[in-house]
C-alpha atoms as a PDB file:
ATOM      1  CA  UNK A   1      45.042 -37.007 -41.450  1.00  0.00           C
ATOM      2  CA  UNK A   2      44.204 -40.340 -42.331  1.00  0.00           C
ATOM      3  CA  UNK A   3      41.777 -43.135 -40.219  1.00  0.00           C
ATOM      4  CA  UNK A   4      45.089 -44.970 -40.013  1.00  0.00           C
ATOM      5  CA  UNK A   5      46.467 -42.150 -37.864  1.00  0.00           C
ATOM      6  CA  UNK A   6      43.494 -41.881 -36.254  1.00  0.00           C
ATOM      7  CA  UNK A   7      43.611 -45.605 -35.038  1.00  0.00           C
ATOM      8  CA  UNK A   8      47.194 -45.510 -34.399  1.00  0.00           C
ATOM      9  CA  UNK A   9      46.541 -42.771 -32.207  1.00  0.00           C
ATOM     10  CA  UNK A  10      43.986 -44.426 -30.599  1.00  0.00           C
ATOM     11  CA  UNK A  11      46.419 -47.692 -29.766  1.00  0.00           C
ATOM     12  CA  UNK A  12      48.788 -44.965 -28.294  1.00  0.00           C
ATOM     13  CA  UNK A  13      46.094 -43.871 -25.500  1.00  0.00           C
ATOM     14  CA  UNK A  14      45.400 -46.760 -24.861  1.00  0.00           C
ATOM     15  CA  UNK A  15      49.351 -48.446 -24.373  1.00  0.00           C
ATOM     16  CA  UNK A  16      49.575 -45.349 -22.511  1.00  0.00           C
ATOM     17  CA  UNK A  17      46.628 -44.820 -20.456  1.00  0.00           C
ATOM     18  CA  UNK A  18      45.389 -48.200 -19.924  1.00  0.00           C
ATOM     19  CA  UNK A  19      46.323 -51.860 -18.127  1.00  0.00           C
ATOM     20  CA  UNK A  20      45.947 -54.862 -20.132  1.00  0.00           C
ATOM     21  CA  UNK A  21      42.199 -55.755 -20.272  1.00  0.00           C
ATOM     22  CA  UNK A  22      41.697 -59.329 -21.321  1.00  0.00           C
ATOM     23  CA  UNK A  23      38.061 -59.640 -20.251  1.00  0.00           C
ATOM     24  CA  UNK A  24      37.384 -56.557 -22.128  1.00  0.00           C
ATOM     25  CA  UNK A  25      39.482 -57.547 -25.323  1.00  0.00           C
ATOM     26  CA  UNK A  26      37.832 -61.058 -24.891  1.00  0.00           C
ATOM     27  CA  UNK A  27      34.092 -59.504 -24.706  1.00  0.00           C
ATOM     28  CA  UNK A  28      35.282 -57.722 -27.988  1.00  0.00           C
ATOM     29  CA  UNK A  29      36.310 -60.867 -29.318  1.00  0.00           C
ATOM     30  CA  UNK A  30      32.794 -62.354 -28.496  1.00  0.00           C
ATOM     31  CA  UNK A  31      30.833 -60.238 -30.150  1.00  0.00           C
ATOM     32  CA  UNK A  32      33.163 -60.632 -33.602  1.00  0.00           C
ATOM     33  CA  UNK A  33      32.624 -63.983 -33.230  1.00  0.00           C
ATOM     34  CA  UNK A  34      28.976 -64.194 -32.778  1.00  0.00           C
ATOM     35  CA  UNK A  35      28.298 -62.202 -35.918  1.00  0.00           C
ATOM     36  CA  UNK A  36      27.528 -58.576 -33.961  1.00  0.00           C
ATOM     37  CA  UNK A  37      28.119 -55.670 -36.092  1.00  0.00           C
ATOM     38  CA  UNK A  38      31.303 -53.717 -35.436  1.00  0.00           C
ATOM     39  CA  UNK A  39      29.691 -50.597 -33.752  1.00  0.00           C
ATOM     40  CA  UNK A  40      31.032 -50.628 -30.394  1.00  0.00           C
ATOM     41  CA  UNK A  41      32.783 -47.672 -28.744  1.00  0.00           C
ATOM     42  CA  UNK A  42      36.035 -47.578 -28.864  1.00  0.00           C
ATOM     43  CA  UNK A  43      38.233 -48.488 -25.752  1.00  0.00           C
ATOM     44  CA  UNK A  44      38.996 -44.741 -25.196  1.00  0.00           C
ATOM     45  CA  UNK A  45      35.507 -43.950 -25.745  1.00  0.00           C
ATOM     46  CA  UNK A  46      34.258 -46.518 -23.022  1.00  0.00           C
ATOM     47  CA  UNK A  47      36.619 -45.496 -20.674  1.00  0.00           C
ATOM     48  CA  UNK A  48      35.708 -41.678 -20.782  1.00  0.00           C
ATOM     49  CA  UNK A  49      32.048 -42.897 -20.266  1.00  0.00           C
ATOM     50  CA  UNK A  50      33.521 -44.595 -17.160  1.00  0.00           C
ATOM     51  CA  UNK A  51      35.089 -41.362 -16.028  1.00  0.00           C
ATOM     52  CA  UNK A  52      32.020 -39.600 -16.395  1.00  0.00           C
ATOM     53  CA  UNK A  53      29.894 -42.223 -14.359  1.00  0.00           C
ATOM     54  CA  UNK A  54      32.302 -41.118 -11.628  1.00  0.00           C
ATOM     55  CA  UNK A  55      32.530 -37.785 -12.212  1.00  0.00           C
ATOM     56  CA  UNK A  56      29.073 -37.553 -11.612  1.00  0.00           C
ATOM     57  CA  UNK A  57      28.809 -39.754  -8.956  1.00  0.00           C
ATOM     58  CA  UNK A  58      26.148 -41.446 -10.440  1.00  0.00           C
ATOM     59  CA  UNK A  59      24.223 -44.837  -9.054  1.00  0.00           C
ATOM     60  CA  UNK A  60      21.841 -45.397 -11.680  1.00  0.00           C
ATOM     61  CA  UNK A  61      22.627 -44.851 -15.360  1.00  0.00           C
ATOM     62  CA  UNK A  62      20.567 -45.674 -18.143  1.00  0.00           C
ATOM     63  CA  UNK A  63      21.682 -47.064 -21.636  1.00  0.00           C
ATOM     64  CA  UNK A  64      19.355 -47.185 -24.764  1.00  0.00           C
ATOM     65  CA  UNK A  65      21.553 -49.974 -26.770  1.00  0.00           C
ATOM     66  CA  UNK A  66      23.498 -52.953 -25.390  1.00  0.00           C
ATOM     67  CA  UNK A  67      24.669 -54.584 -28.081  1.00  0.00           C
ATOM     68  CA  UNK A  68      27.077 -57.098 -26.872  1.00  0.00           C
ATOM     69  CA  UNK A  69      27.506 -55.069 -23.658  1.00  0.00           C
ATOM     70  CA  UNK A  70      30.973 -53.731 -24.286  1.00  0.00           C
ATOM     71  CA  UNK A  71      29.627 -49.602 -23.405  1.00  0.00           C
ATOM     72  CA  UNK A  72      27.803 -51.150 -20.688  1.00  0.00           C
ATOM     73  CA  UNK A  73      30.858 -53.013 -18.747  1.00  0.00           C
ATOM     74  CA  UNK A  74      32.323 -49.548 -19.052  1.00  0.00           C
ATOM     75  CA  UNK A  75      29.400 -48.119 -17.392  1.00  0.00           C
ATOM     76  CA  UNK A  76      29.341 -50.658 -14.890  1.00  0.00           C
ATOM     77  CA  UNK A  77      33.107 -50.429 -13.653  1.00  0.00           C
ATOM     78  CA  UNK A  78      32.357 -46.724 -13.014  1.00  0.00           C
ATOM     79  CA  UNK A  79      29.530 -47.714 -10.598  1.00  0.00           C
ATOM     80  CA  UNK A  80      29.681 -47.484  -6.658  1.00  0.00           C
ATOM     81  CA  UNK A  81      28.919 -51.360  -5.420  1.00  0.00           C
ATOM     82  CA  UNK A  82      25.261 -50.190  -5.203  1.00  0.00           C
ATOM     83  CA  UNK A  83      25.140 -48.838  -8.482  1.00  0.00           C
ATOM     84  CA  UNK A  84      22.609 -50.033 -11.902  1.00  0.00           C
ATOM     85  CA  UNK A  85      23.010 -50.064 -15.283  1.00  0.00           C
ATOM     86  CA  UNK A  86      19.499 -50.513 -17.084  1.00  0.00           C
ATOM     87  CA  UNK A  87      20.450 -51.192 -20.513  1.00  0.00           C
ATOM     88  CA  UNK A  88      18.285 -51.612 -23.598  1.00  0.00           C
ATOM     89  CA  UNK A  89      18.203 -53.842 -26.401  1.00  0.00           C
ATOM     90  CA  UNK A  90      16.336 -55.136 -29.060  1.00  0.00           C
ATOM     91  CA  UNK A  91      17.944 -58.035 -30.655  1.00  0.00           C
ATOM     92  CA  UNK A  92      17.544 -61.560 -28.404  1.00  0.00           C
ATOM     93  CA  UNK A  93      20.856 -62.425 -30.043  1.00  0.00           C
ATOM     94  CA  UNK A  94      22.535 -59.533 -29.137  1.00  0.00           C
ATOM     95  CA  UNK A  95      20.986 -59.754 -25.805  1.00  0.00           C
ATOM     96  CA  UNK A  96      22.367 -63.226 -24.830  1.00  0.00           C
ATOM     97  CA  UNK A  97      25.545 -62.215 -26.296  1.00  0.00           C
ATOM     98  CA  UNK A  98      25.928 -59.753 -23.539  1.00  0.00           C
ATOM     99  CA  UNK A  99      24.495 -61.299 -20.712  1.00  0.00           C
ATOM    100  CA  UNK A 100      27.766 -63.684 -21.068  1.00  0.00           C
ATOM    101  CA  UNK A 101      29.975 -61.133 -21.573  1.00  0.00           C
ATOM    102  CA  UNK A 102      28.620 -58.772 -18.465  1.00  0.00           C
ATOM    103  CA  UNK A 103      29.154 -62.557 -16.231  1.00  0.00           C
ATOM    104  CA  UNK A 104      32.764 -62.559 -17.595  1.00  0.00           C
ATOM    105  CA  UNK A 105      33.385 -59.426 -16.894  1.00  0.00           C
ATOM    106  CA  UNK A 106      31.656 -59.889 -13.678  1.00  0.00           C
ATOM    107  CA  UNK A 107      29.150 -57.055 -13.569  1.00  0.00           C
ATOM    108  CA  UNK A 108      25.757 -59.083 -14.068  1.00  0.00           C
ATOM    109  CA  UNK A 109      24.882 -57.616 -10.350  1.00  0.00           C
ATOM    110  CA  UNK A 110      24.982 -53.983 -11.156  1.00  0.00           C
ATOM    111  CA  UNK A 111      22.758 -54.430 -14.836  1.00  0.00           C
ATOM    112  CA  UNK A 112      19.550 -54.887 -15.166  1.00  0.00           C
ATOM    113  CA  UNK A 113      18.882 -55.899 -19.256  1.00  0.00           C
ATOM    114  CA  UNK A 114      15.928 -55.106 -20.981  1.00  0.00           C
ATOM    115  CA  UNK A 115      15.162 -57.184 -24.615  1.00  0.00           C
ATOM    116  CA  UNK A 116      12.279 -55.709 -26.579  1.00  0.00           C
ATOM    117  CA  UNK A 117      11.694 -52.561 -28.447  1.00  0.00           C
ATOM    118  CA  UNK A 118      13.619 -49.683 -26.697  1.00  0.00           C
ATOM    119  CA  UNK A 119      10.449 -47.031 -26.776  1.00  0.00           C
ATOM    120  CA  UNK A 120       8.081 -49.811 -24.811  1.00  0.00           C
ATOM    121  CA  UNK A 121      10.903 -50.507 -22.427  1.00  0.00           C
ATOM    122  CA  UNK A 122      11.228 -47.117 -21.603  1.00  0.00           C
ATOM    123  CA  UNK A 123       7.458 -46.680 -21.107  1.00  0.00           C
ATOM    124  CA  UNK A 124       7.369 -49.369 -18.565  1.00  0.00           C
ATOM    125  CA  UNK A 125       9.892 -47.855 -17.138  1.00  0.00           C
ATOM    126  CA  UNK A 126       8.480 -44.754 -16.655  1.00  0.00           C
ATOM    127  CA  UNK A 127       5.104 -47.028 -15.618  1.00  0.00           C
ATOM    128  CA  UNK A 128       7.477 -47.910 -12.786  1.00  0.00           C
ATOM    129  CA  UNK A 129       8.792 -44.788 -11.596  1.00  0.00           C
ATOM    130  CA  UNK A 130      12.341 -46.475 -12.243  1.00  0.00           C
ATOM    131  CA  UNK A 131      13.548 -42.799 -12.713  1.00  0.00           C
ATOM    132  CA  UNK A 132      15.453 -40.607 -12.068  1.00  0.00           C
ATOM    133  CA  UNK A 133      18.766 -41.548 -13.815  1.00  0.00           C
ATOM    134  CA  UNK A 134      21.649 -39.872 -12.688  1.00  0.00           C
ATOM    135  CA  UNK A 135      23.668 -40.347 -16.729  1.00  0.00           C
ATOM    136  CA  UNK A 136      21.791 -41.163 -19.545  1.00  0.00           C
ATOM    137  CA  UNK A 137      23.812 -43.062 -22.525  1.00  0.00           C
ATOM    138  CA  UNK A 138      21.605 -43.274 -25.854  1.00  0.00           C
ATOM    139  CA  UNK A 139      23.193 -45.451 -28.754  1.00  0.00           C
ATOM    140  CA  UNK A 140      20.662 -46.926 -30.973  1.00  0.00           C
ATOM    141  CA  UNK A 141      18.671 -46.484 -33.886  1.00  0.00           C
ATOM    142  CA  UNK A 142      19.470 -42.812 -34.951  1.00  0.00           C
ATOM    143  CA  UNK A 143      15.918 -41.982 -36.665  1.00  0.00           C
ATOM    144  CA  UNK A 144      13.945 -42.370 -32.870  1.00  0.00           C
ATOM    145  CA  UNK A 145      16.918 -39.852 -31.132  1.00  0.00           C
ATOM    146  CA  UNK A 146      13.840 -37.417 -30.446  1.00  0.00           C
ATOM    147  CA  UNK A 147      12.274 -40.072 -29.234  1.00  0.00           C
ATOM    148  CA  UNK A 148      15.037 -41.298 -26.662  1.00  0.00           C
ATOM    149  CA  UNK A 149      15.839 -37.929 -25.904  1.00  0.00           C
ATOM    150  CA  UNK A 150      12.166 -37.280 -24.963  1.00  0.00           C
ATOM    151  CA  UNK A 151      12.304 -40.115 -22.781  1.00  0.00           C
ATOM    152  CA  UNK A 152      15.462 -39.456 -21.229  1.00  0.00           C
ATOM    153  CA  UNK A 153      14.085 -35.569 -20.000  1.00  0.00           C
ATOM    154  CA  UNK A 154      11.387 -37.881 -18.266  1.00  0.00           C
ATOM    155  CA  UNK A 155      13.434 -40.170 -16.845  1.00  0.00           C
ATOM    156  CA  UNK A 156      15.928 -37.742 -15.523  1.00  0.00           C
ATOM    157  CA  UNK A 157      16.350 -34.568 -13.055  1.00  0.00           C
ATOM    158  CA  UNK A 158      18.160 -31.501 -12.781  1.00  0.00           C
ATOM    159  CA  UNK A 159      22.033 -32.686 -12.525  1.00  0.00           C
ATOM    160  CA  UNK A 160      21.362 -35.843 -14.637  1.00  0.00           C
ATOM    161  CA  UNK A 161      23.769 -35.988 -17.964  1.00  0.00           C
ATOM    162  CA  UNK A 162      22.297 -37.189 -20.918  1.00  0.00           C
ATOM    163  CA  UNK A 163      25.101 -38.479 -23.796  1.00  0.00           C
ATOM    164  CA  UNK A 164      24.134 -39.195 -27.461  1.00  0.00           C
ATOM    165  CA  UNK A 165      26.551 -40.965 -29.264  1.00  0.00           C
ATOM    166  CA  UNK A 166      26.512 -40.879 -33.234  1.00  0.00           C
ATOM    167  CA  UNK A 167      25.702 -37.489 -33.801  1.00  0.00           C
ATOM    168  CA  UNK A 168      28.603 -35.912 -36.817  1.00  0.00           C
ATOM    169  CA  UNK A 169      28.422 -39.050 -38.786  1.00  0.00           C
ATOM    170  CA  UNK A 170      31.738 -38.231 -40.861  1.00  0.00           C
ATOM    171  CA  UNK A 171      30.616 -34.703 -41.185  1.00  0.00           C
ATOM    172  CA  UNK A 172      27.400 -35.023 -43.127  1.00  0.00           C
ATOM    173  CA  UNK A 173      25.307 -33.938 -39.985  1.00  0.00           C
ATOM    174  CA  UNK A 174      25.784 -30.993 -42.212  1.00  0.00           C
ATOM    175  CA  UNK A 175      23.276 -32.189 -44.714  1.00  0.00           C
ATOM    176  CA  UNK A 176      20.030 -30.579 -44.843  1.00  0.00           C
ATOM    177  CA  UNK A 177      18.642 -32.528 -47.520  1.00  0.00           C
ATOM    178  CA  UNK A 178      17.051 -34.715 -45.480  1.00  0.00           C
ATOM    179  CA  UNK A 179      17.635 -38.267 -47.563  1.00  0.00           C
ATOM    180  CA  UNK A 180      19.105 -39.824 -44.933  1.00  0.00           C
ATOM    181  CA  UNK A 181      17.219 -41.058 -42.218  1.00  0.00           C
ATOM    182  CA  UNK A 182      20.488 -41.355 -40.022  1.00  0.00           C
ATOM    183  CA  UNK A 183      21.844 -37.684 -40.543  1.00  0.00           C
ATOM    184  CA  UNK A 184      18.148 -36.530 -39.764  1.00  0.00           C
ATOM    185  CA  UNK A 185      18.198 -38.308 -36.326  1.00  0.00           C
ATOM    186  CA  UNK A 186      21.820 -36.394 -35.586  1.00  0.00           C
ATOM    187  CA  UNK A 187      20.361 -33.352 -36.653  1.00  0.00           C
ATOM    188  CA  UNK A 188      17.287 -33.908 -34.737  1.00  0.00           C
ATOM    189  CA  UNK A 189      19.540 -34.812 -31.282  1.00  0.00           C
ATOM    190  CA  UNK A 190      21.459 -31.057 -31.901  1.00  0.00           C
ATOM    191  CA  UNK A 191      17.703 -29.863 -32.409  1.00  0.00           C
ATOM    192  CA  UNK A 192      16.446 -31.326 -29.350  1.00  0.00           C
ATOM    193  CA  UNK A 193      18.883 -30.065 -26.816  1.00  0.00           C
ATOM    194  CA  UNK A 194      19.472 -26.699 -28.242  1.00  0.00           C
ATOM    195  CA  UNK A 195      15.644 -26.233 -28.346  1.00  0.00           C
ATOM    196  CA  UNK A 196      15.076 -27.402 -24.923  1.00  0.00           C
ATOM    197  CA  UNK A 197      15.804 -25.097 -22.231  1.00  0.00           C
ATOM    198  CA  UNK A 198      15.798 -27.365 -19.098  1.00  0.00           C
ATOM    199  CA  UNK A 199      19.003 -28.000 -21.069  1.00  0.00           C
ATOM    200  CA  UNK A 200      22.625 -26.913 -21.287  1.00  0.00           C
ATOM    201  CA  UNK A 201      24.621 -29.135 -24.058  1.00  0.00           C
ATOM    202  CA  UNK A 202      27.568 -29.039 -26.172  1.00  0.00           C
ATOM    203  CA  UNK A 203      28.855 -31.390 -28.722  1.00  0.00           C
ATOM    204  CA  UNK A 204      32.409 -33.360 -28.926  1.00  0.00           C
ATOM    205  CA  UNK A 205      33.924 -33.912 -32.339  1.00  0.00           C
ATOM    206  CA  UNK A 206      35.206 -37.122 -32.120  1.00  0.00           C
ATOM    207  CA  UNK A 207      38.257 -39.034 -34.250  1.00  0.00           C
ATOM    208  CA  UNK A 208      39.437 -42.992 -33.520  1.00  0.00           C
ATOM    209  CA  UNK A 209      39.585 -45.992 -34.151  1.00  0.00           C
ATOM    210  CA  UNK A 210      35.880 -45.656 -35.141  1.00  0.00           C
ATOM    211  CA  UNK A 211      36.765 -42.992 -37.792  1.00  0.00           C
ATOM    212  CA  UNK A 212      35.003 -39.404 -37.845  1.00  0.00           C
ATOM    213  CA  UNK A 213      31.951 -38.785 -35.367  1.00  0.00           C
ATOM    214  CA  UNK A 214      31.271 -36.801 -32.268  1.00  0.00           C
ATOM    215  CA  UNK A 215      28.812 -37.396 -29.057  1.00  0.00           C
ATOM    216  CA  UNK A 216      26.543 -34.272 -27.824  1.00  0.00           C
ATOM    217  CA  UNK A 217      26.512 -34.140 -24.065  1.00  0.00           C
ATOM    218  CA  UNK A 218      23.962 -31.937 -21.875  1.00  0.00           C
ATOM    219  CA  UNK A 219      22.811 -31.587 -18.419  1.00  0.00           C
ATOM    220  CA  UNK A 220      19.475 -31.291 -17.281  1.00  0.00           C
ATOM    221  CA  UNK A 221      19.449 -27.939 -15.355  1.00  0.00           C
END
């Protein structure tokens, strides 16, 4: 099958599945606009990290990349009234981008942004006992996912689910050559959780509107 299936596919769920969104079609219009790179998830793919906000009950969730904010409006909508969403980002651009888009969509209340390099945000974090995070959503650079995954088994507890988007790549998480600094930081997420034993993971092979990928998903036990 084709990416053109794939997409089509996609539009189906969502006709399907979904009510009309404008604030979320206009937040994805936003970030176009402003010059953001094309990387967020996918409309099916936000909404199943909205289900599984609720599905774990969770209050606090943690996201390592904001981007314009699109995953993190997901997040947020899945979030009792008293519910947070700390969300990472590096890019000042990026970061004011989202900050309007989480007041249109009328979440600013329940997230908490953080601009600056995601491994010093996540040490002050720790610094302020901000943990533990009932979900954990990592989405950023792919060569620091040991990194962010390190972090996240600090900043979490047994019951907490950790997600890592990113991590198939089209298939070449198969590579073993090493050249690619992105493959490496898949491969390193798959060795992480399999090597960890406070943790119990599997990985989703994922195809969309975003073409071939796949998230790995674990629980802190």
């Amino acid at each position: 099958m084709s990416n053109k299936t794939w997409t089509a596919v996609d539009d189906y769920i969502v006709s399907s599945l979904f009510e009309a969104d404008p604030v979320l079609d206009a937040v994805i219009a936003t970030n176009r606009k402003q010059g953001l790179p094309a990387i967020d998830v996918s409309a099916a793919q936000g909404k199943l990290l909205s289900l599984l906000v609720r599905i774990r009950g969770a209050k606090r969730v943690l996201e390592v990349g904001t981007l314009g904010g699109y995953s993190t409006i997901w997040m947020a909508r899945g979030l009792p009234a008293d519910g947070k969403v700390v969300t990472l980002e590096l890019d000042a651009h990026h970061a004011k981008v989202a900050r309007s888009n989480f007041e249109r969509a009328g979440v600013s209340d329940k997230v908490d942004l953080r601009v600056g390099l995601a491994l010093q945000s996540l040490a002050m974090l720790g610094s302020e006992n901000a943990g533990p995070f009932d979900l954990i959503f990592i989405d950023a650079d792919k060569p620091n996912n040991p990194n962010y995954l390190s972090w996240a088994m600090r900043l979490s507890r047994p019951g907490s689910v950790i997600i890592c988007d990113n991590v198939v790549r089209d298939g070449t998480v198969l590579n073993e050559d090493g050249r690619d600094a992105y493959v490496e930081g898949a491969r390193a997420a798959f060795s992480f959780i399999g090597g960890d034993k406070r943790l119990d993971g599997t990985a989703i092979q994922t195809v969309g509107a975003k073409g071939y990928d796949g998230f790995a998903i674990a629980i802190v036990e």
